[in-house]
ModelCIF file with pLDDT and N, C-alpha, C, O atoms, coordinates in Angstrom:
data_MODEL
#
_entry.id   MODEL 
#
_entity.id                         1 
_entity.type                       polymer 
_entity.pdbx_number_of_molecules   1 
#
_entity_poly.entity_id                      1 
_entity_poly.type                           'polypeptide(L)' 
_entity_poly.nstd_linkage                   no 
_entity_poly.nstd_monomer                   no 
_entity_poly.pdbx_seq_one_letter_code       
;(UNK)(UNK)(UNK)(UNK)(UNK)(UNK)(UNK)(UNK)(UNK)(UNK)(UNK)(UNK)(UNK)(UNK)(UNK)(UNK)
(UNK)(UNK)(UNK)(UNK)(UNK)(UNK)(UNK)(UNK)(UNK)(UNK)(UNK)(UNK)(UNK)(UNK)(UNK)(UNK)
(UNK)(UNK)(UNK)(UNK)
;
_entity_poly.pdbx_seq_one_letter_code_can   XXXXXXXXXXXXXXXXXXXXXXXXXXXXXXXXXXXX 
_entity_poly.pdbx_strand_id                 A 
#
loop_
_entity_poly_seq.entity_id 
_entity_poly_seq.num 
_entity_poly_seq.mon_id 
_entity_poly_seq.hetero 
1 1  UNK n 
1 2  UNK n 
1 3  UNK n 
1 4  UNK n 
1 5  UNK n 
1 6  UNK n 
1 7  UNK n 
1 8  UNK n 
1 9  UNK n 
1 10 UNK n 
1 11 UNK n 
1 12 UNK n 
1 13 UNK n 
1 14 UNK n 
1 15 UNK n 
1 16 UNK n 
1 17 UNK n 
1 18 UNK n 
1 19 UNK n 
1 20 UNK n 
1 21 UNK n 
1 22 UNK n 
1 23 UNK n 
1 24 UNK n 
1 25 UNK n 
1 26 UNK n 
1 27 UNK n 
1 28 UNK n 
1 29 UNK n 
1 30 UNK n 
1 31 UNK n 
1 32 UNK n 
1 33 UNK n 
1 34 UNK n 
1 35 UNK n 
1 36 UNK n 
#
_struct_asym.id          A 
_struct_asym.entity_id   1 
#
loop_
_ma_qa_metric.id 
_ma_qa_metric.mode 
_ma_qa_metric.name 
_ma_qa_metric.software_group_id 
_ma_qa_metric.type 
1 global pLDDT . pLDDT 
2 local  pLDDT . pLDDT 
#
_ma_qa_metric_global.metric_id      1 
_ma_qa_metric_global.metric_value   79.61 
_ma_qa_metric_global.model_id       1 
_ma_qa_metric_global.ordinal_id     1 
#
loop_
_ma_qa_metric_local.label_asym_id 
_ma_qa_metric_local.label_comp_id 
_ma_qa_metric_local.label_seq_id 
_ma_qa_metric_local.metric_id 
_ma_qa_metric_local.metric_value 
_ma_qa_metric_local.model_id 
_ma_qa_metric_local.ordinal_id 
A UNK 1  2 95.00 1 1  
A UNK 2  2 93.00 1 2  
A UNK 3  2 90.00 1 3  
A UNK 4  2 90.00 1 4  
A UNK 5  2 91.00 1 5  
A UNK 6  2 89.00 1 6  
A UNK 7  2 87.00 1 7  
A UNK 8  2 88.00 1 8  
A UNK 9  2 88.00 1 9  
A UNK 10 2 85.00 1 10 
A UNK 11 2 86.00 1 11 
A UNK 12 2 86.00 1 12 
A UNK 13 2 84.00 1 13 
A UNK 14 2 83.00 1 14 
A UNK 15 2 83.00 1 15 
A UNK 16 2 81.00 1 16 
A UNK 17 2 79.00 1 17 
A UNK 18 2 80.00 1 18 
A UNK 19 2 78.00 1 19 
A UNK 20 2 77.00 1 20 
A UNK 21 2 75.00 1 21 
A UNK 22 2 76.00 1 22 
A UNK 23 2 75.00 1 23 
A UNK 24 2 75.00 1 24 
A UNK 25 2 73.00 1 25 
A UNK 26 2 72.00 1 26 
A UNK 27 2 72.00 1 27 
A UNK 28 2 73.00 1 28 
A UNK 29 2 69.00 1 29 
A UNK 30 2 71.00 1 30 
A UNK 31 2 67.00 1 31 
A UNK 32 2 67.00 1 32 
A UNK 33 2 70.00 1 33 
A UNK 34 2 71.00 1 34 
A UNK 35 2 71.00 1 35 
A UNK 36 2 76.00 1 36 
#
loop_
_atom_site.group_PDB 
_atom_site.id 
_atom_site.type_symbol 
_atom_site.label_atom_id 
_atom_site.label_alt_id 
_atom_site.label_comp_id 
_atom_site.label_asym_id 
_atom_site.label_entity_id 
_atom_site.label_seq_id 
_atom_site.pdbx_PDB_ins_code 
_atom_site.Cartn_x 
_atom_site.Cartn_y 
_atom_site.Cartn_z 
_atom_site.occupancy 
_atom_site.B_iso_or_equiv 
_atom_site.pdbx_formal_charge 
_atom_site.auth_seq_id 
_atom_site.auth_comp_id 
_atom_site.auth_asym_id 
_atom_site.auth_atom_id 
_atom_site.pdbx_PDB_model_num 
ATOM 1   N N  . UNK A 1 1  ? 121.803 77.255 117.169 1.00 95.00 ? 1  UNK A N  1 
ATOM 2   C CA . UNK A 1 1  ? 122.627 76.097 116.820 1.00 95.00 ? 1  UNK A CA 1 
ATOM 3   C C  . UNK A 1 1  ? 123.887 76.533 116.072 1.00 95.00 ? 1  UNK A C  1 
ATOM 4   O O  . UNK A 1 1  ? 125.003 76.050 116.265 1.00 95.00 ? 1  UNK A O  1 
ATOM 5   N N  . UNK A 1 2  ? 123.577 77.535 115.162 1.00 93.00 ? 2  UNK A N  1 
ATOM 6   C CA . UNK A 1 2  ? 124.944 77.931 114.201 1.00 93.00 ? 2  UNK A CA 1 
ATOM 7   C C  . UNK A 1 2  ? 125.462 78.391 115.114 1.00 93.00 ? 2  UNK A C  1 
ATOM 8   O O  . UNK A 1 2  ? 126.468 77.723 115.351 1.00 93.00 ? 2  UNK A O  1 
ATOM 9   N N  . UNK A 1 3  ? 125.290 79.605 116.155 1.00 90.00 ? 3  UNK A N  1 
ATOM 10  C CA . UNK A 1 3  ? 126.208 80.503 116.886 1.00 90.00 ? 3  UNK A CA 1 
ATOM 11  C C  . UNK A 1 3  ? 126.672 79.264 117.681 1.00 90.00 ? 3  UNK A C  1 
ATOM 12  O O  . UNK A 1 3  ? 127.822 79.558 118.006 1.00 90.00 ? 3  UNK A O  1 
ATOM 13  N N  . UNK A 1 4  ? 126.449 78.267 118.078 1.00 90.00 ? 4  UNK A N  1 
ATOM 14  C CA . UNK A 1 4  ? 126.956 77.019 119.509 1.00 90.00 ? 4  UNK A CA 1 
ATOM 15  C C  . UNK A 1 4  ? 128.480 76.583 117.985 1.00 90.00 ? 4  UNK A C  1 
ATOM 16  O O  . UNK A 1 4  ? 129.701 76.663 118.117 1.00 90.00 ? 4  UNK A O  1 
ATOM 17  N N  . UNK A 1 5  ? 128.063 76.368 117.348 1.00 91.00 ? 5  UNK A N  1 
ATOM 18  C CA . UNK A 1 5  ? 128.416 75.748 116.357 1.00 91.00 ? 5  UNK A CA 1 
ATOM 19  C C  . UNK A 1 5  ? 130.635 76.790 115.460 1.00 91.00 ? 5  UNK A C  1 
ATOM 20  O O  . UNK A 1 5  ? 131.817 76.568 115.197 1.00 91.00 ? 5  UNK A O  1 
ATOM 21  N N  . UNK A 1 6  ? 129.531 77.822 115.477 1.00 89.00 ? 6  UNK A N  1 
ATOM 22  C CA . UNK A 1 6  ? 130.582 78.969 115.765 1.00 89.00 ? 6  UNK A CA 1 
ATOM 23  C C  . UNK A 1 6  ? 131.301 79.083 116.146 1.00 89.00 ? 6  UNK A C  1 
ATOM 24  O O  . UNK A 1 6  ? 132.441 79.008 115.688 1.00 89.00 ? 6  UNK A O  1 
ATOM 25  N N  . UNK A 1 7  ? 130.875 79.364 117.373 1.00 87.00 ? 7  UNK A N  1 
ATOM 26  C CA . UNK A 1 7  ? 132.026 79.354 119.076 1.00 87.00 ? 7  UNK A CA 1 
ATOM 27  C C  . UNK A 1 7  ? 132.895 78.243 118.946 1.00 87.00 ? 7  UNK A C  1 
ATOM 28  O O  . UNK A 1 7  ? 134.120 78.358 118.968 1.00 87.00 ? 7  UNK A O  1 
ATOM 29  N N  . UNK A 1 8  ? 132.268 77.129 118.806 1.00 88.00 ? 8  UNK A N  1 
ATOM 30  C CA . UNK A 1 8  ? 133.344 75.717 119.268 1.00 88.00 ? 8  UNK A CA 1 
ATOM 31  C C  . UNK A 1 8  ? 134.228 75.936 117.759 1.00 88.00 ? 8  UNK A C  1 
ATOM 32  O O  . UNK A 1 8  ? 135.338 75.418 117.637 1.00 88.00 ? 8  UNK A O  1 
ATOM 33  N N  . UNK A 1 9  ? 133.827 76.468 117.035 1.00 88.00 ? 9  UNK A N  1 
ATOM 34  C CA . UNK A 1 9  ? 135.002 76.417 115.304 1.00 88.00 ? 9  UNK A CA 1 
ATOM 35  C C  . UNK A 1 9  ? 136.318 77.515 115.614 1.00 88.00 ? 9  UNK A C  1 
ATOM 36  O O  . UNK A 1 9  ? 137.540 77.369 115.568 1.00 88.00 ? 9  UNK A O  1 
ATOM 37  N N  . UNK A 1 10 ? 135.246 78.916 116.020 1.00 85.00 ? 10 UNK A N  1 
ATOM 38  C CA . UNK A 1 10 ? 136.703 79.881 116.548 1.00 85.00 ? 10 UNK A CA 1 
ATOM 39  C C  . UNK A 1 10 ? 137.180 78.958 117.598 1.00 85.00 ? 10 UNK A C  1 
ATOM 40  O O  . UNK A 1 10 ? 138.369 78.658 117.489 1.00 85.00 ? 10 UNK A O  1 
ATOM 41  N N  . UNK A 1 11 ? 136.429 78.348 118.757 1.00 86.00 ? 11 UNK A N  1 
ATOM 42  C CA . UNK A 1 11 ? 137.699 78.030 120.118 1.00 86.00 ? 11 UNK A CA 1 
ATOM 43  C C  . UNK A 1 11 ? 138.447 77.227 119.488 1.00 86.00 ? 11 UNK A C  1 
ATOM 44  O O  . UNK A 1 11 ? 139.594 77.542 119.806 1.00 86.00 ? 11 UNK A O  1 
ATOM 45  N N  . UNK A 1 12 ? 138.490 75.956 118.435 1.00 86.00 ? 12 UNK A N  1 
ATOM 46  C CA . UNK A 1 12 ? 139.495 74.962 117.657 1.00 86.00 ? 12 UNK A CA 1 
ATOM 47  C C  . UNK A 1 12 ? 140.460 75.929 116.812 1.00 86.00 ? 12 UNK A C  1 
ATOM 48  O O  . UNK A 1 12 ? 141.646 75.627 116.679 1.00 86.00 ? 12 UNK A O  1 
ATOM 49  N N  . UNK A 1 13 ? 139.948 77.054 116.266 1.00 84.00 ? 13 UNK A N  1 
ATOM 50  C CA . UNK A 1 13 ? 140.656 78.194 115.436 1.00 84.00 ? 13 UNK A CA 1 
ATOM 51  C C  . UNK A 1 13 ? 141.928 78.958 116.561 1.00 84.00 ? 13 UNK A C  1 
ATOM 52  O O  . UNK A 1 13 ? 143.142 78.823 116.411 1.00 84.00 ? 13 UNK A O  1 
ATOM 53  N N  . UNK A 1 14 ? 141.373 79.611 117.467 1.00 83.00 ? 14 UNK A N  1 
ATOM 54  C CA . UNK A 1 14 ? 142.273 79.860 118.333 1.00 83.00 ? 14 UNK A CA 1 
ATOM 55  C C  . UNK A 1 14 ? 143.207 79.377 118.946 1.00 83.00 ? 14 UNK A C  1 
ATOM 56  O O  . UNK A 1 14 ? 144.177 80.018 119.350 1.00 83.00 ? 14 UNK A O  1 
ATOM 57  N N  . UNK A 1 15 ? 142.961 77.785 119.135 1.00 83.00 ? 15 UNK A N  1 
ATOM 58  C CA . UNK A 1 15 ? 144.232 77.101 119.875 1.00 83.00 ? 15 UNK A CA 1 
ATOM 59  C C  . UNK A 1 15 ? 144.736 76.445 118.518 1.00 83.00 ? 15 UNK A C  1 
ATOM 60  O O  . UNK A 1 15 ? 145.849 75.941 118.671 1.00 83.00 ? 15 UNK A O  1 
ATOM 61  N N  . UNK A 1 16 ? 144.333 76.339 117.500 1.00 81.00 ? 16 UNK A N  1 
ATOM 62  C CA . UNK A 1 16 ? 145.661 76.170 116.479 1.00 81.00 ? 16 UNK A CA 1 
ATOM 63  C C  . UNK A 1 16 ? 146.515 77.549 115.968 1.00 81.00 ? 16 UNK A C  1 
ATOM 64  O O  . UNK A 1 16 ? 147.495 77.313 115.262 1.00 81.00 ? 16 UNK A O  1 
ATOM 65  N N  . UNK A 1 17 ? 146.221 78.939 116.267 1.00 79.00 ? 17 UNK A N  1 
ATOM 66  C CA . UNK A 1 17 ? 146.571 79.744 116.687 1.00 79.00 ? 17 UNK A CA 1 
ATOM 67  C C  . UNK A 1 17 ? 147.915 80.105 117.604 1.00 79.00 ? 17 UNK A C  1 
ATOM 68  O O  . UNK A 1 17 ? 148.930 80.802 117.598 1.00 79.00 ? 17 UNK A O  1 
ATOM 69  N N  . UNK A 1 18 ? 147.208 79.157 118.371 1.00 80.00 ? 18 UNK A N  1 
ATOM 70  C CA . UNK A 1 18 ? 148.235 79.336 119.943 1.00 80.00 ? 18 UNK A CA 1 
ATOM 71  C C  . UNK A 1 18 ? 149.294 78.399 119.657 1.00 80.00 ? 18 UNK A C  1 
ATOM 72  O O  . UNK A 1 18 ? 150.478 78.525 119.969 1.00 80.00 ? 18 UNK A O  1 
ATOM 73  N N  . UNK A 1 19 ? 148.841 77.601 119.135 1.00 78.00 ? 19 UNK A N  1 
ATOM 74  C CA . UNK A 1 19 ? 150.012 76.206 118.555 1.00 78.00 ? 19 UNK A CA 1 
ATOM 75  C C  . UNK A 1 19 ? 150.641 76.657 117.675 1.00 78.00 ? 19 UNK A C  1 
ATOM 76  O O  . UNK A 1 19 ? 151.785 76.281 117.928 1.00 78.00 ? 19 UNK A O  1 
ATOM 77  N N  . UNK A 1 20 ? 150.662 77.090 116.997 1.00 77.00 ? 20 UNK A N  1 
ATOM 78  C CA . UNK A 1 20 ? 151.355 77.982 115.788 1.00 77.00 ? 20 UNK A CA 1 
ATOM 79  C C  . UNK A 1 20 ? 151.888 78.967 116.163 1.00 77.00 ? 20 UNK A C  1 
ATOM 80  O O  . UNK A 1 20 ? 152.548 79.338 115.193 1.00 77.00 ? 20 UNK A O  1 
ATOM 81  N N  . UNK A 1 21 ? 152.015 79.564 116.862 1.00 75.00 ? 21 UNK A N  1 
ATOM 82  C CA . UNK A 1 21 ? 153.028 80.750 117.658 1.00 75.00 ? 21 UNK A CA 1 
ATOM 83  C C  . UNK A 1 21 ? 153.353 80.624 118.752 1.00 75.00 ? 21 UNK A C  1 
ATOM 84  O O  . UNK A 1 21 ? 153.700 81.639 119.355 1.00 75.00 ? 21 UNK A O  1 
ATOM 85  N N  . UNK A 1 22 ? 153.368 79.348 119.425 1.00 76.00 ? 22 UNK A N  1 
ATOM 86  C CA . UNK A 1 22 ? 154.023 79.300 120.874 1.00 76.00 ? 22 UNK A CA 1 
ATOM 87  C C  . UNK A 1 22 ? 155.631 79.613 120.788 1.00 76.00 ? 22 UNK A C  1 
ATOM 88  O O  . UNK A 1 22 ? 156.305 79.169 119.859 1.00 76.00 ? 22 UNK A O  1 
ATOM 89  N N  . UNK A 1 23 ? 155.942 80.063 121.375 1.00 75.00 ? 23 UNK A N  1 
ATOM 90  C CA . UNK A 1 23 ? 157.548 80.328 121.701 1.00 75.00 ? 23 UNK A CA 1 
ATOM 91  C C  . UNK A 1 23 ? 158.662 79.145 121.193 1.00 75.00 ? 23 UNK A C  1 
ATOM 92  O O  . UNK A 1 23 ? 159.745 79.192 120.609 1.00 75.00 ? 23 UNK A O  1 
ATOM 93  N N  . UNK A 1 24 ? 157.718 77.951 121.789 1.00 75.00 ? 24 UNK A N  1 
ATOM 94  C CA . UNK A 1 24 ? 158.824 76.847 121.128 1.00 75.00 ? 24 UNK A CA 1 
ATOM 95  C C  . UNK A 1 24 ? 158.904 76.342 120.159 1.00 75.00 ? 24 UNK A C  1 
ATOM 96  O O  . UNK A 1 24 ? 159.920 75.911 119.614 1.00 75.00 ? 24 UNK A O  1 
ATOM 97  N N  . UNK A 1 25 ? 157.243 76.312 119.609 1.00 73.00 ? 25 UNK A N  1 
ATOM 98  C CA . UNK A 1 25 ? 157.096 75.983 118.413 1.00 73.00 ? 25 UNK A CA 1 
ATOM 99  C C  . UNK A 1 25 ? 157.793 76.874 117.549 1.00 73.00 ? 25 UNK A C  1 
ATOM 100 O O  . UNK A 1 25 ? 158.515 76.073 116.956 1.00 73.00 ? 25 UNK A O  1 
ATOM 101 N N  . UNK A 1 26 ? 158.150 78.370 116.925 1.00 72.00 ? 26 UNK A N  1 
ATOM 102 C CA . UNK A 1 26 ? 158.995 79.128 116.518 1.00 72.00 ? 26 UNK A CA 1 
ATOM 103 C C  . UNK A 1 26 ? 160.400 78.712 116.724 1.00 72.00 ? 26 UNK A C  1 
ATOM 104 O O  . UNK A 1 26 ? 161.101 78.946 115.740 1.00 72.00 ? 26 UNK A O  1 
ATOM 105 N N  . UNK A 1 27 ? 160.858 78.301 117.471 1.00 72.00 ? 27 UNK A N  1 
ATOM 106 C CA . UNK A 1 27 ? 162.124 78.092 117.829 1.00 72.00 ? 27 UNK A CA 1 
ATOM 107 C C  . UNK A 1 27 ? 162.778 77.119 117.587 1.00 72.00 ? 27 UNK A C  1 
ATOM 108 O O  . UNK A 1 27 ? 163.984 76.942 117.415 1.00 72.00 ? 27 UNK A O  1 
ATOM 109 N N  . UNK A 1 28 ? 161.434 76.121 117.575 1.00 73.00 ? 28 UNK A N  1 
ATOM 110 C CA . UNK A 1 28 ? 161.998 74.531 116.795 1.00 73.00 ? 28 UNK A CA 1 
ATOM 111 C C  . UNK A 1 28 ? 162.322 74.931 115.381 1.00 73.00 ? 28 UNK A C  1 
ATOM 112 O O  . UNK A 1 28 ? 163.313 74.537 114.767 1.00 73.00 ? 28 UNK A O  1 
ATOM 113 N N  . UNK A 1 29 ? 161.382 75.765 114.909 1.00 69.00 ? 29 UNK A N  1 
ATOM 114 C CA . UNK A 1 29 ? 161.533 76.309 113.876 1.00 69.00 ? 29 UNK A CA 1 
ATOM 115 C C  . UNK A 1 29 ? 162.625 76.706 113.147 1.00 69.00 ? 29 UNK A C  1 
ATOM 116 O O  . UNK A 1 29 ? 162.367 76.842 111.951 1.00 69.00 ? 29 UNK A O  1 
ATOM 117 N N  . UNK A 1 30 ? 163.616 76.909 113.425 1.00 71.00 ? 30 UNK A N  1 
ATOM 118 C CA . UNK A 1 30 ? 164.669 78.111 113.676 1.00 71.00 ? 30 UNK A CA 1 
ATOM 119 C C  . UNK A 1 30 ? 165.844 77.136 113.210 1.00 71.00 ? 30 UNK A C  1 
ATOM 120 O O  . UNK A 1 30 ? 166.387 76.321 113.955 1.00 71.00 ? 30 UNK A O  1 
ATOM 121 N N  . UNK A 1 31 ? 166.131 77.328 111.963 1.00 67.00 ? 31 UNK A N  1 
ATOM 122 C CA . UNK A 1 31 ? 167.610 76.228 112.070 1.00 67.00 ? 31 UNK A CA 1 
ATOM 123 C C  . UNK A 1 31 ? 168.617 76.252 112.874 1.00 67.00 ? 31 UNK A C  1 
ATOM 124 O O  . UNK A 1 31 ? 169.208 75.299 113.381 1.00 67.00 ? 31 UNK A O  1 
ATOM 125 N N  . UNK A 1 32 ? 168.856 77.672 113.011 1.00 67.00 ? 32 UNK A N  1 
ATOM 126 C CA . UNK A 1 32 ? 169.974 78.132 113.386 1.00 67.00 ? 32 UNK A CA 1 
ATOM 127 C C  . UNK A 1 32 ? 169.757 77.845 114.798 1.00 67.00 ? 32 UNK A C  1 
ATOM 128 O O  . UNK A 1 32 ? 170.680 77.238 115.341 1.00 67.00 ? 32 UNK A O  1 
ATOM 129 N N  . UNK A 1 33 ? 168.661 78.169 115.578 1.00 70.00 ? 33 UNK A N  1 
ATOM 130 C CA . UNK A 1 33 ? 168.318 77.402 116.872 1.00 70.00 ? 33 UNK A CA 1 
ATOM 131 C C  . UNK A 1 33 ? 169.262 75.759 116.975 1.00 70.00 ? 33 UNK A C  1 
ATOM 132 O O  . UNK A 1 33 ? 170.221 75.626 117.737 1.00 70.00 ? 33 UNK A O  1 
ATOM 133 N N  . UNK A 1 34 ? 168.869 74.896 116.270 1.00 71.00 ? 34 UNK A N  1 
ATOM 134 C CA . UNK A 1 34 ? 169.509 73.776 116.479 1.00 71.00 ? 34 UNK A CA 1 
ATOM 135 C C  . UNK A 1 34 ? 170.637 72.711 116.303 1.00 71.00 ? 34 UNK A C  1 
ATOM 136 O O  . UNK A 1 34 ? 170.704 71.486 116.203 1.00 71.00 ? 34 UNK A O  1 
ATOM 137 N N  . UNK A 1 35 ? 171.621 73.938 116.316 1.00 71.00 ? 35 UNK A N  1 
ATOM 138 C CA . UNK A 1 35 ? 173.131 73.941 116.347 1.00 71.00 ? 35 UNK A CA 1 
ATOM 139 C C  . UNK A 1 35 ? 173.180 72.815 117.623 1.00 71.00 ? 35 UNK A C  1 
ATOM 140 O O  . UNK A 1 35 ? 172.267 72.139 118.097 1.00 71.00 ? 35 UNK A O  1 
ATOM 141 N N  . UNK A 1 36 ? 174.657 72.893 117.994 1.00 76.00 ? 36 UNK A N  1 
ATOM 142 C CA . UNK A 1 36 ? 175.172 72.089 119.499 1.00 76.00 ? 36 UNK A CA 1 
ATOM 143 C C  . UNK A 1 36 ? 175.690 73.510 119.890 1.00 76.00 ? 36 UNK A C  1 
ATOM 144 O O  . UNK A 1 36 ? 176.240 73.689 120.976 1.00 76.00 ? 36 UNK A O  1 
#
């Protein structure tokens, strides 16, 4: 039950992960990115 329990905490861990360093997400980031 803990290890089922585990798995599904890292897989939610990993895609806030992935959300947190996607390319655009960084870039929105970026002041200087959002000039004209």
């Amino acid at each position: 039950f803990f290890w089922l329990v585990a798995a599904e905490a890292w897989g939610k861990g990993l895609s806030d992960v992935k959300a947190a360093t996607r390319p655009s997400t960084l870039i929105s980031a970026m002041g200087v990115c959002q000039g004209e």
